[in-house]
PDB file of N, CA and C in Angstrom:
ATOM      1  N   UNK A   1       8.196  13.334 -11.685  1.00  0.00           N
ATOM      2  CA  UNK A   1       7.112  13.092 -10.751  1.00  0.00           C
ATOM      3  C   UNK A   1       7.504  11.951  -9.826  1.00  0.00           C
ATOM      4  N   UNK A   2       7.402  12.257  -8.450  1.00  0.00           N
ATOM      5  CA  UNK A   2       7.472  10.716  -7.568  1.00  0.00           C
ATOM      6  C   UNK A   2       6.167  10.395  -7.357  1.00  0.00           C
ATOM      7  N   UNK A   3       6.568   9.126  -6.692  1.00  0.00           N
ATOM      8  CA  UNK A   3       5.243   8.058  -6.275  1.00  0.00           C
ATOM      9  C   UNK A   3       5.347   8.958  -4.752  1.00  0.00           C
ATOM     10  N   UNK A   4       3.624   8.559  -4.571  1.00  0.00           N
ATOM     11  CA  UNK A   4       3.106   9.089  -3.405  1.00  0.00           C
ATOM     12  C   UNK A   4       2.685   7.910  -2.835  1.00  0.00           C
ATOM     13  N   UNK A   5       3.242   7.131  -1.540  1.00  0.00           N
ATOM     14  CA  UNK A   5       2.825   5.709  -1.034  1.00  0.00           C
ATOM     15  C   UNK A   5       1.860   5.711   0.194  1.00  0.00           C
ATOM     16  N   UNK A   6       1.232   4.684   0.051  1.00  0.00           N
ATOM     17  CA  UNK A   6       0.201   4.570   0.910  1.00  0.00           C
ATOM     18  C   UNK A   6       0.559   3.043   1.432  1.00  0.00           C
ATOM     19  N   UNK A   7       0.853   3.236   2.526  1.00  0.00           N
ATOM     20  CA  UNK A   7       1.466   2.241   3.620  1.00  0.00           C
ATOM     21  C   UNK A   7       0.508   1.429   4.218  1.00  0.00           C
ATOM     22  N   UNK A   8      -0.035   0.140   3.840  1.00  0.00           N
ATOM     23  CA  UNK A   8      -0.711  -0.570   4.621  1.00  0.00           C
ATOM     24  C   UNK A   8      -0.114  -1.149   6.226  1.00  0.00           C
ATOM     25  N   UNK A   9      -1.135  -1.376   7.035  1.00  0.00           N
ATOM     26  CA  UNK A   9      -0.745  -1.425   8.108  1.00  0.00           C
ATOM     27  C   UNK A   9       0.114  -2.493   8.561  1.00  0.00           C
ATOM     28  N   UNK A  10       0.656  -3.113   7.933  1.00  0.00           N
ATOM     29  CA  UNK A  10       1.301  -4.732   7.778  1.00  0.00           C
ATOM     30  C   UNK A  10       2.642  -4.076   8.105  1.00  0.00           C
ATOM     31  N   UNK A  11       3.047  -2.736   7.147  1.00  0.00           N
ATOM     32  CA  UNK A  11       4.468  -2.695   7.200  1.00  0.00           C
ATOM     33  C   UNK A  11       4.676  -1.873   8.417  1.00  0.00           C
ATOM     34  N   UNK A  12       6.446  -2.170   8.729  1.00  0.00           N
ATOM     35  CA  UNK A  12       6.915  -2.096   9.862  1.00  0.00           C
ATOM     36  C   UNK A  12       7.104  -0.372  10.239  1.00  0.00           C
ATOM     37  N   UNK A  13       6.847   0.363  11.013  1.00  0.00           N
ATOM     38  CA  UNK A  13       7.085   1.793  10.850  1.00  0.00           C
ATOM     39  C   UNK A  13       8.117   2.240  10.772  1.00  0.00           C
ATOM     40  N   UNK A  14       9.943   1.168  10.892  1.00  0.00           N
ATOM     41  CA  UNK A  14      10.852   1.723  10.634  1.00  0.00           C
ATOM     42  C   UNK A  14      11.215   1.822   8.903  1.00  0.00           C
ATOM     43  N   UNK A  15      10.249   0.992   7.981  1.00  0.00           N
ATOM     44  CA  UNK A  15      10.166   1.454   6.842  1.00  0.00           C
ATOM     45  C   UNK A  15       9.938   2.168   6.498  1.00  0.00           C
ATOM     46  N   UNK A  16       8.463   3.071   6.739  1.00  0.00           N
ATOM     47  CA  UNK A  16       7.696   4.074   6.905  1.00  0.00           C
ATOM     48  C   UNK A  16       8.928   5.583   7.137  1.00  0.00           C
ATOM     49  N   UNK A  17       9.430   5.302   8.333  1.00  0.00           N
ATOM     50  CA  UNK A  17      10.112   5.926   8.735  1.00  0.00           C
ATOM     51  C   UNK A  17      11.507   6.344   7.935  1.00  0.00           C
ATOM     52  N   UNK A  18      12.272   5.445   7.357  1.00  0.00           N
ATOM     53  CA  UNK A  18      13.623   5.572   6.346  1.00  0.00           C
ATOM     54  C   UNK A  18      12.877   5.934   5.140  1.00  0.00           C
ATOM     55  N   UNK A  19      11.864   5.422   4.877  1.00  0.00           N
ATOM     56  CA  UNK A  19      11.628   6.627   3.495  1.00  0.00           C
ATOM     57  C   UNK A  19      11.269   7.959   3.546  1.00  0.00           C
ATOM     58  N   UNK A  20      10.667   7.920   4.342  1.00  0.00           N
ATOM     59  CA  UNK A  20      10.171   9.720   4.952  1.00  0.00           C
ATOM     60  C   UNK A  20      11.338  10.205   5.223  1.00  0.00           C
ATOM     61  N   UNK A  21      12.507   9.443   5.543  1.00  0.00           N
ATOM     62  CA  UNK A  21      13.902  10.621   5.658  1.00  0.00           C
ATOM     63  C   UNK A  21      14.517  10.925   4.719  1.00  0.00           C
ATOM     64  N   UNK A  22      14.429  10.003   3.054  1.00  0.00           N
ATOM     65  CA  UNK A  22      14.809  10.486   2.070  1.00  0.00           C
ATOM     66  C   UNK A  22      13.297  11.242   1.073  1.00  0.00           C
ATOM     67  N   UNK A  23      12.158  12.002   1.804  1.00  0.00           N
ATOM     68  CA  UNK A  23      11.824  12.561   1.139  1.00  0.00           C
ATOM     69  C   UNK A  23      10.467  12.074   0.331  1.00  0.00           C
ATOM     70  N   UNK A  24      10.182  10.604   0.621  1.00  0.00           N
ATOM     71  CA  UNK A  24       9.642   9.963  -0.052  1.00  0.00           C
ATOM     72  C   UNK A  24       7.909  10.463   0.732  1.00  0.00           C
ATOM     73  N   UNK A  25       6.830  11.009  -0.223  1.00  0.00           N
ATOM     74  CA  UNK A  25       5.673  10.751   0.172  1.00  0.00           C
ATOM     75  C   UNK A  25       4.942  10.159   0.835  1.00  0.00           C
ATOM     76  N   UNK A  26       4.365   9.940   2.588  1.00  0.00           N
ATOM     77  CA  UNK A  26       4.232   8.825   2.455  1.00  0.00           C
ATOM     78  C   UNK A  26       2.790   8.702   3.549  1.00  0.00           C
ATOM     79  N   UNK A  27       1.867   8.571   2.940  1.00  0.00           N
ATOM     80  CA  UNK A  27       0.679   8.487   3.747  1.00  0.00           C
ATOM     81  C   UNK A  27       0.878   6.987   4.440  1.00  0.00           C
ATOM     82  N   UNK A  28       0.394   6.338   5.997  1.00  0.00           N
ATOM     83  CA  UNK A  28       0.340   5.341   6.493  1.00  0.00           C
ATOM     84  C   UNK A  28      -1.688   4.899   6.641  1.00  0.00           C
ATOM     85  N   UNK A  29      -2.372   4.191   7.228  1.00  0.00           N
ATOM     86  CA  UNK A  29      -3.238   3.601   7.084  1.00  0.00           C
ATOM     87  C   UNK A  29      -3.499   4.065   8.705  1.00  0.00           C
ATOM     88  N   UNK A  30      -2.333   4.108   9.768  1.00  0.00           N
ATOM     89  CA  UNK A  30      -2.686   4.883  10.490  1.00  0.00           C
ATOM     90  C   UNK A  30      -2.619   6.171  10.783  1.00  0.00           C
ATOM     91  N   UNK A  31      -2.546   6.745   9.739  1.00  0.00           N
ATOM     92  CA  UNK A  31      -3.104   8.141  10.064  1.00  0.00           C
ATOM     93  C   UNK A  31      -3.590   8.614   9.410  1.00  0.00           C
ATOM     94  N   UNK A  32      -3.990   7.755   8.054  1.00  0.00           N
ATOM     95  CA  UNK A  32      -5.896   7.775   7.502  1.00  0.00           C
ATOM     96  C   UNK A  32      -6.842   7.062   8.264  1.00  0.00           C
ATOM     97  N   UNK A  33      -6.270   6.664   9.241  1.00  0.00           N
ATOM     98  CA  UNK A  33      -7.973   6.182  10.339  1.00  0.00           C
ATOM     99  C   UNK A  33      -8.201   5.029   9.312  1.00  0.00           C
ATOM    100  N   UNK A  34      -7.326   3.920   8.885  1.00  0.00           N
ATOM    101  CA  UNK A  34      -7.786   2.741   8.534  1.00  0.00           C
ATOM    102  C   UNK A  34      -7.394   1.932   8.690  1.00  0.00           C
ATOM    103  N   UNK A  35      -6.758   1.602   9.290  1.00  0.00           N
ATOM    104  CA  UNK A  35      -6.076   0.221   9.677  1.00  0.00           C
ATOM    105  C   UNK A  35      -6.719  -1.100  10.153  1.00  0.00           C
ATOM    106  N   UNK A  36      -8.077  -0.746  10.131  1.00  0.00           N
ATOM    107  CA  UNK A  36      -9.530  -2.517  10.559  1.00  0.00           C
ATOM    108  C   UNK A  36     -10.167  -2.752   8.740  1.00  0.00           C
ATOM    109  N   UNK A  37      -9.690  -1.597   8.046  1.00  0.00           N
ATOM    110  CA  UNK A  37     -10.444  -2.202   6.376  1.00  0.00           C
ATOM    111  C   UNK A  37      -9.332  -3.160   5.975  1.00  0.00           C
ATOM    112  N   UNK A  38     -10.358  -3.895   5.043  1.00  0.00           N
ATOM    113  CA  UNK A  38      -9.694  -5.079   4.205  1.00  0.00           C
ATOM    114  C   UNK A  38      -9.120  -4.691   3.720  1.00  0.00           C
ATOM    115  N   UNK A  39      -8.582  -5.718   2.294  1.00  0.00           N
ATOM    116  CA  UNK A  39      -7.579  -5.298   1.946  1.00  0.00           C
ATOM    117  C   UNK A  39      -7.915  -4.776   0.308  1.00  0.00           C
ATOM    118  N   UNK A  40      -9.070  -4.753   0.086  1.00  0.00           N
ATOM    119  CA  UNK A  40     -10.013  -4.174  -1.454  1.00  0.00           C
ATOM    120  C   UNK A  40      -9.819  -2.500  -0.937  1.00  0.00           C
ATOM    121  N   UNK A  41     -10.784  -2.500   0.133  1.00  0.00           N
ATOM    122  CA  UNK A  41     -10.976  -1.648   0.663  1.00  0.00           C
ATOM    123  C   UNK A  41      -9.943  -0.392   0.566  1.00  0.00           C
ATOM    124  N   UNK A  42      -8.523  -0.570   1.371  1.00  0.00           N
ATOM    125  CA  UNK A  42      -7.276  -0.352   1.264  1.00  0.00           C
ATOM    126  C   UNK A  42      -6.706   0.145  -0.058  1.00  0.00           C
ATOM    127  N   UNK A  43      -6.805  -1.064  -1.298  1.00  0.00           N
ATOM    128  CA  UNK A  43      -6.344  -0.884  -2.685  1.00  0.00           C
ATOM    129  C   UNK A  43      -7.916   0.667  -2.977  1.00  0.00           C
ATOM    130  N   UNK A  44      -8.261   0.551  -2.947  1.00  0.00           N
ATOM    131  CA  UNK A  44      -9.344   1.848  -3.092  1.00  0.00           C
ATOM    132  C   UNK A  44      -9.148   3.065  -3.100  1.00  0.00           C
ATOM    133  N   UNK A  45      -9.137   2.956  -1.678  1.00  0.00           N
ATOM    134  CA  UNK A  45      -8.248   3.958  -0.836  1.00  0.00           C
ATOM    135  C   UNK A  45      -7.066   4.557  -1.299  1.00  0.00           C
ATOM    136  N   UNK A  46      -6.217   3.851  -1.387  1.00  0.00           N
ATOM    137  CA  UNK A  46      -4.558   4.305  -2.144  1.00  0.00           C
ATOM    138  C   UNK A  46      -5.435   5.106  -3.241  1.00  0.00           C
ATOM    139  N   UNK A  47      -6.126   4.188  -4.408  1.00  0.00           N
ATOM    140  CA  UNK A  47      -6.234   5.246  -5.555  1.00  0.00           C
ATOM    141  C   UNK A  47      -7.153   5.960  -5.285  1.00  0.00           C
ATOM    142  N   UNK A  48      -8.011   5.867  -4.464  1.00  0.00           N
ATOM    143  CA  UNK A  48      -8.662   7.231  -4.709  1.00  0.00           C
ATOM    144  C   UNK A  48      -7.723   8.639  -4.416  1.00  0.00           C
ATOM    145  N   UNK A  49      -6.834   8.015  -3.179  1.00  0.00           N
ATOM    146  CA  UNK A  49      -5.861   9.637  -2.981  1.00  0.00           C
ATOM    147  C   UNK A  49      -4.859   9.516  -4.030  1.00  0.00           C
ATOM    148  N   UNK A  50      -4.401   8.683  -5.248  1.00  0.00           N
ATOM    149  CA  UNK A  50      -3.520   8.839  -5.816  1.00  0.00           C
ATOM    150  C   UNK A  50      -2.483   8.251  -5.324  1.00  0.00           C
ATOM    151  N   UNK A  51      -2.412   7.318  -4.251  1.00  0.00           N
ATOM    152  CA  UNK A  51      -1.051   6.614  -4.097  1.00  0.00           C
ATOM    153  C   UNK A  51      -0.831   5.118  -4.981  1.00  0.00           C
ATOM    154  N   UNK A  52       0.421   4.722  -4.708  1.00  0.00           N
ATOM    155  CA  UNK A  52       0.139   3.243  -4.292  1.00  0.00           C
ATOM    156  C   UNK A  52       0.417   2.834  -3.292  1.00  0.00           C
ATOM    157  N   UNK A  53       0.096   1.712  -3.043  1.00  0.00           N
ATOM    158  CA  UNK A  53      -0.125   0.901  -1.772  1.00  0.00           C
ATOM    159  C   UNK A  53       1.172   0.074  -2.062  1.00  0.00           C
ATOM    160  N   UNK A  54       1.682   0.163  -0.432  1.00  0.00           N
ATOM    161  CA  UNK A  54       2.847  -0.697  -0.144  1.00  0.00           C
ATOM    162  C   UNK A  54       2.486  -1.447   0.783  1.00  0.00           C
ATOM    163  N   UNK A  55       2.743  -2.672   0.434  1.00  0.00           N
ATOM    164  CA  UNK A  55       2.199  -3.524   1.351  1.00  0.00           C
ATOM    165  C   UNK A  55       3.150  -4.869   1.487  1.00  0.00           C
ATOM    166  N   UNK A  56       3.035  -5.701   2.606  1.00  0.00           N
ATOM    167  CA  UNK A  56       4.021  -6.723   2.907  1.00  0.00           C
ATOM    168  C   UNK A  56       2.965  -8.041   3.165  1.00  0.00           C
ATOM    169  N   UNK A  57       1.372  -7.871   2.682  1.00  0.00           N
ATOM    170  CA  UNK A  57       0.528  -9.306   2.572  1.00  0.00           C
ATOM    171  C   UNK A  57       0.466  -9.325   1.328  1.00  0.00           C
ATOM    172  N   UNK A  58       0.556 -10.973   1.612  1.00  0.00           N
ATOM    173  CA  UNK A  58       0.787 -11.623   0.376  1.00  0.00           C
ATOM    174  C   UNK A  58      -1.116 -11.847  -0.352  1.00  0.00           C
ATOM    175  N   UNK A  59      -1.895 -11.392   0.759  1.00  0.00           N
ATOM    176  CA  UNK A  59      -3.194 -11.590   0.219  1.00  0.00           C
ATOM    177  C   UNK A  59      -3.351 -10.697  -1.206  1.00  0.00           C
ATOM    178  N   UNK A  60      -2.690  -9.503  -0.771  1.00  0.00           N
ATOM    179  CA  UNK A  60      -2.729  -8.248  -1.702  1.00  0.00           C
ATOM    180  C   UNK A  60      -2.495  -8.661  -3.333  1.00  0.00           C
ATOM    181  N   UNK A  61      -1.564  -9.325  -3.608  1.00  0.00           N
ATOM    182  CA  UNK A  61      -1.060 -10.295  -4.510  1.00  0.00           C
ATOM    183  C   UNK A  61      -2.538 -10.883  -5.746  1.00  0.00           C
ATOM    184  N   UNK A  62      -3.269 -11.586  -5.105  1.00  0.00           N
ATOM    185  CA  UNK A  62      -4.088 -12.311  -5.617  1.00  0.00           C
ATOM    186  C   UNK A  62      -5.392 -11.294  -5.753  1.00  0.00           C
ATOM    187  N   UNK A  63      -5.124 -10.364  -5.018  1.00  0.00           N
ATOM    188  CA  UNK A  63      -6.182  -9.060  -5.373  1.00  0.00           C
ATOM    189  C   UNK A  63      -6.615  -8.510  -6.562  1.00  0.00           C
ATOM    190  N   UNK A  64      -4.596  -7.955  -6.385  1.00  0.00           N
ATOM    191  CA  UNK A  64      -4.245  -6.951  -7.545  1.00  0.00           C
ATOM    192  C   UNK A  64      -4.499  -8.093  -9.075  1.00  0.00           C
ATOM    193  N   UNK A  65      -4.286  -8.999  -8.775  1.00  0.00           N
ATOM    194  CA  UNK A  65      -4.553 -10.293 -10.195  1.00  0.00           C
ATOM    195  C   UNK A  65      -5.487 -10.287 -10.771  1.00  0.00           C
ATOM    196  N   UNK A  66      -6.745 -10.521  -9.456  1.00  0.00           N
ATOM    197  CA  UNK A  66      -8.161 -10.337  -9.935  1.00  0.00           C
ATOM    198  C   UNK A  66      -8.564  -9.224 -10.499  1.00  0.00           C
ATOM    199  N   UNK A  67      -8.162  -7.843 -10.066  1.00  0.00           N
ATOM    200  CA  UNK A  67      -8.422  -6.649 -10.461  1.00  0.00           C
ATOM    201  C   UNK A  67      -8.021  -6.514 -11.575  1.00  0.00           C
ATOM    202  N   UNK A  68      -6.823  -6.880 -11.838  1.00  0.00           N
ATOM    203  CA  UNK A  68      -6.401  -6.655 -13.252  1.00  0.00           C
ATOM    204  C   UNK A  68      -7.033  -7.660 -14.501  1.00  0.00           C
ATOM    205  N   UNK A  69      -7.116  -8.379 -14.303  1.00  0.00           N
ATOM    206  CA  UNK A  69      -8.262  -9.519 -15.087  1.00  0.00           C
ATOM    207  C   UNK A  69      -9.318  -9.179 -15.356  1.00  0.00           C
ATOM    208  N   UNK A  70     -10.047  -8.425 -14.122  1.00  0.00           N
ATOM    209  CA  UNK A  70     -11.391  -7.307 -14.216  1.00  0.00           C
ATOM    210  C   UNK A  70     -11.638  -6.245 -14.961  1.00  0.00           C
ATOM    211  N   UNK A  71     -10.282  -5.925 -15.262  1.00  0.00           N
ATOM    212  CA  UNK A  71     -10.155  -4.751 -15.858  1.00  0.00           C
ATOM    213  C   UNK A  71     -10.483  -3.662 -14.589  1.00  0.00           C
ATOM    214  N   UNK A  72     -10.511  -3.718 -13.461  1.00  0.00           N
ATOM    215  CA  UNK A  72     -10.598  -2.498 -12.747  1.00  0.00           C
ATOM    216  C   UNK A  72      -9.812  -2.033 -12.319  1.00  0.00           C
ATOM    217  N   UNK A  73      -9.257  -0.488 -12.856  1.00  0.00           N
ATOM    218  CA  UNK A  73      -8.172   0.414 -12.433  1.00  0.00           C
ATOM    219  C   UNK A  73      -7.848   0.182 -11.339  1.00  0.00           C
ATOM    220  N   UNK A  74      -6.337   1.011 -10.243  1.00  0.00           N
ATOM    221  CA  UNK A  74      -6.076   1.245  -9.336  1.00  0.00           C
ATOM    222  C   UNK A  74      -4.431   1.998  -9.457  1.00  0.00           C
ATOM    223  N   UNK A  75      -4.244   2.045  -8.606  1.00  0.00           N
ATOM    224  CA  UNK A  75      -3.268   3.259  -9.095  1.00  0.00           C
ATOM    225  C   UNK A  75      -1.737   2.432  -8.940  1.00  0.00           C
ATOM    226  N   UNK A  76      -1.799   1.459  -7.981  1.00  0.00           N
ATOM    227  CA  UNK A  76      -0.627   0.644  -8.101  1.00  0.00           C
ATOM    228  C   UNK A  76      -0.088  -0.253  -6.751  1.00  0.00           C
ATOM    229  N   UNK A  77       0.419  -1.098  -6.848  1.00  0.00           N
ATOM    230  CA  UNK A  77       0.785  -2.218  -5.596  1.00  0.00           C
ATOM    231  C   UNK A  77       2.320  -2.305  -5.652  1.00  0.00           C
ATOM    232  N   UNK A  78       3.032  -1.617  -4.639  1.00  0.00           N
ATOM    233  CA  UNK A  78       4.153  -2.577  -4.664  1.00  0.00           C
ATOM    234  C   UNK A  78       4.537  -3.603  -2.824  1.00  0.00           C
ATOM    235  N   UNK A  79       4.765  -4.366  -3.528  1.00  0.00           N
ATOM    236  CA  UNK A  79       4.806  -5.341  -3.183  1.00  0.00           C
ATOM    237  C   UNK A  79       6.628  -5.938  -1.829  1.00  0.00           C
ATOM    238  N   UNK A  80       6.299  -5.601  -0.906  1.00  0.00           N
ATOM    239  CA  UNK A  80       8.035  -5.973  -0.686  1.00  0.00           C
ATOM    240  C   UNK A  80       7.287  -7.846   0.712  1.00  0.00           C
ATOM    241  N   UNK A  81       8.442  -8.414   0.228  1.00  0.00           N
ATOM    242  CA  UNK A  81       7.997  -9.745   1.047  1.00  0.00           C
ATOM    243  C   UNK A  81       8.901  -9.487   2.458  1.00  0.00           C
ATOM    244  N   UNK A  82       8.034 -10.297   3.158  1.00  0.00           N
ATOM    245  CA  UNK A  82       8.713 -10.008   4.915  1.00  0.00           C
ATOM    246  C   UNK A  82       9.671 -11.593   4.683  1.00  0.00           C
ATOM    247  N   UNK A  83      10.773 -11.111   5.039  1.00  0.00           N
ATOM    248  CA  UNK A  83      11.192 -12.450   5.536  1.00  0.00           C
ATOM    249  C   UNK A  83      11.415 -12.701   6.852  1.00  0.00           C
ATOM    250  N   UNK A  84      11.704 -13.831   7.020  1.00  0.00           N
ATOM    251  CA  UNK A  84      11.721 -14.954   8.133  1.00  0.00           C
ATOM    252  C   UNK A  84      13.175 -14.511   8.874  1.00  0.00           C
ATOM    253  N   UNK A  85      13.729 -13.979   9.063  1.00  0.00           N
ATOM    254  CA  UNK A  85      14.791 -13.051   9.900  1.00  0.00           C
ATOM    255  C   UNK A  85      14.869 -13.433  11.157  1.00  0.00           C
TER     256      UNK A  85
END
């Protein structure tokens, strides 16, 4: 089974783009018509369609913490950091 990703709007579309050429699943935030929701909102979203969320804010981070402390499901965060380039 692969991961099915759900691309928050943070990341760059040539990421978006090199994984979609090897095949990789990959819903974006703009072209679920969401790219003005927060970032709860977003983590929602991913699981309700079954993705996870790829994302490059670091807000996301302290989300997924709380959620998990909460005990409230979600389907998954990964996490890549932007650097300073």
């Amino acid at each position: 089974m692969s991961i099915k990703l759900y691309m928050d709007h943070h990341v760059d579309i040539a990421i978006t783009v090199g994984l979609r050429r090897r095949g990789v699943d990959v819903l974006t935030c703009q072209d679920d018509g969401t790219t003005t929701w927060d970032d709860d909102r977003l983590l929602d979203r991913a699981t309700q369609l079954g993705r996870v969320l790829f994302s490059q804010d670091d807000d996301l981070l302290a989300i997924v913490h709380q959620w998990q402390h909460g005990n409230r499901s979600f389907a998954g965060l990964v996490y890549g950091h932007q650097l300073d380039l």
